[in-house]
Protein backbone atom coordinates (compact mmCIF):
# COMPACT_ATOMS: atom_id res chain seq x y z
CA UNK A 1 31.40 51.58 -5.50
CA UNK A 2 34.31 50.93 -3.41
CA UNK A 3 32.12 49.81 -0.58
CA UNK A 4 30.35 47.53 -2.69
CA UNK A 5 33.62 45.51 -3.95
CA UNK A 6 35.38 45.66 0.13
CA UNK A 7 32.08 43.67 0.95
CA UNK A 8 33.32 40.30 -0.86
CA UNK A 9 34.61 37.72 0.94
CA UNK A 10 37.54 37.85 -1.50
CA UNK A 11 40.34 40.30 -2.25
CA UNK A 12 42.89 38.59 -4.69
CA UNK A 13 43.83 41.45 -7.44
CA UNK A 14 42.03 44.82 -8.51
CA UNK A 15 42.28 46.37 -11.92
CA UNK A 16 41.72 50.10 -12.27
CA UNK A 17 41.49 51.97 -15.46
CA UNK A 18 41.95 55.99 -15.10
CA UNK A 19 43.89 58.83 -16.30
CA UNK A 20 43.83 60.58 -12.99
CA UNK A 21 46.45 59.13 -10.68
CA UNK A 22 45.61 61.30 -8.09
CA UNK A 23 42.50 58.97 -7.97
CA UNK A 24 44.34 55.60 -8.75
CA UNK A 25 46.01 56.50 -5.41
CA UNK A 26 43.34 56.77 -3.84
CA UNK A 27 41.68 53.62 -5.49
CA UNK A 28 44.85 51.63 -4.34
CA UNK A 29 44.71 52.90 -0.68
CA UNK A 30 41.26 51.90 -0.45
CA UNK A 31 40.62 48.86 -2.46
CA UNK A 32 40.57 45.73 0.35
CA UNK A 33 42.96 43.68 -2.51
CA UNK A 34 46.35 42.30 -2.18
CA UNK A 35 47.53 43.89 -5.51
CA UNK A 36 45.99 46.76 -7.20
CA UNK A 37 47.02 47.27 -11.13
CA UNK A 38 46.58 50.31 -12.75
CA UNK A 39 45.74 51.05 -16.46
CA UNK A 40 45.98 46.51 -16.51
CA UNK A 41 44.83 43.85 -15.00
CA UNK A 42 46.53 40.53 -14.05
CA UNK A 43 47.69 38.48 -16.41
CA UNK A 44 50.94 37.50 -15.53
CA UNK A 45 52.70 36.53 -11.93
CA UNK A 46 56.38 37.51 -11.81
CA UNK A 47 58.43 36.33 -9.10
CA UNK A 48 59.70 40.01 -7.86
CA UNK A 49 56.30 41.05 -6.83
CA UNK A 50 54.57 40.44 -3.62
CA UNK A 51 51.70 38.35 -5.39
CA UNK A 52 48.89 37.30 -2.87
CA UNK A 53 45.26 38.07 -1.20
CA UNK A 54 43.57 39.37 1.43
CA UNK A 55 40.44 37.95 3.40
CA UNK A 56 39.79 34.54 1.53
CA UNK A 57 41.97 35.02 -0.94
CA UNK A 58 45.19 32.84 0.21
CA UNK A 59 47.01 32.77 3.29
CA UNK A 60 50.23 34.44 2.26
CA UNK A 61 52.10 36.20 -0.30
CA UNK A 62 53.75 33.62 -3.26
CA UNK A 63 57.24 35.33 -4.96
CA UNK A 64 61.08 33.79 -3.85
CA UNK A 65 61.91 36.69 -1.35
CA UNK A 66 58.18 36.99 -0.01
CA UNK A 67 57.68 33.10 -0.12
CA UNK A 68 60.49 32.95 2.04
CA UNK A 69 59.99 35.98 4.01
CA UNK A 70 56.66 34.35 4.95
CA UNK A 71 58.22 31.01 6.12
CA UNK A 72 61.08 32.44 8.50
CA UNK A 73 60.89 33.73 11.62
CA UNK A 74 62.74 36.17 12.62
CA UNK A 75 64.54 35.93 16.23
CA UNK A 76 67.52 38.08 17.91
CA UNK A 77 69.87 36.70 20.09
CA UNK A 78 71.97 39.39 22.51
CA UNK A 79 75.27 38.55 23.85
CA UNK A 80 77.21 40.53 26.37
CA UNK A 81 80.59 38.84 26.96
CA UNK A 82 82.11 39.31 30.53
């Protein structure tokens, strides 16, 4: 089964429904998605989570700190004074 939905092209958002979570771990480590829900699907997009896709399923994650995480570049600079 899992093979079946890591074939598509797509991998927006997953929705599992189980009362083991041993196996909803090990649902969420091997689903291809960019968000896995447990016991819900998704129906809402708050601005705290990392929302966004793998494969074709966006280019990025959306949500203010990941939204900007994605647009900066991080760079170091090193000084050594003489």
């Amino acid at each position: 089964m899992i093979e079946a939905v890591n074939a598509y092209d797509y991998g927006l958002q997953a929705g599992v429904f189980t009362s083991d979570i041993n196996r909803a771990f090990r649902l969420f480590d091997a689903l291809e998605m960019g968000g896995v829900w447990i016991n819900d699907i998704s129906t809402v997009r708050h601005d705290h989570y990392p929302y966004g896709g793998v494969k074709k399923s966006g280019f990025g994650l959306e949500g203010v700190a990941y939204a900007i995480q994605e647009m900066t570049e991080l760079k170091f600079l090193g000084i050594k004074l003489m």
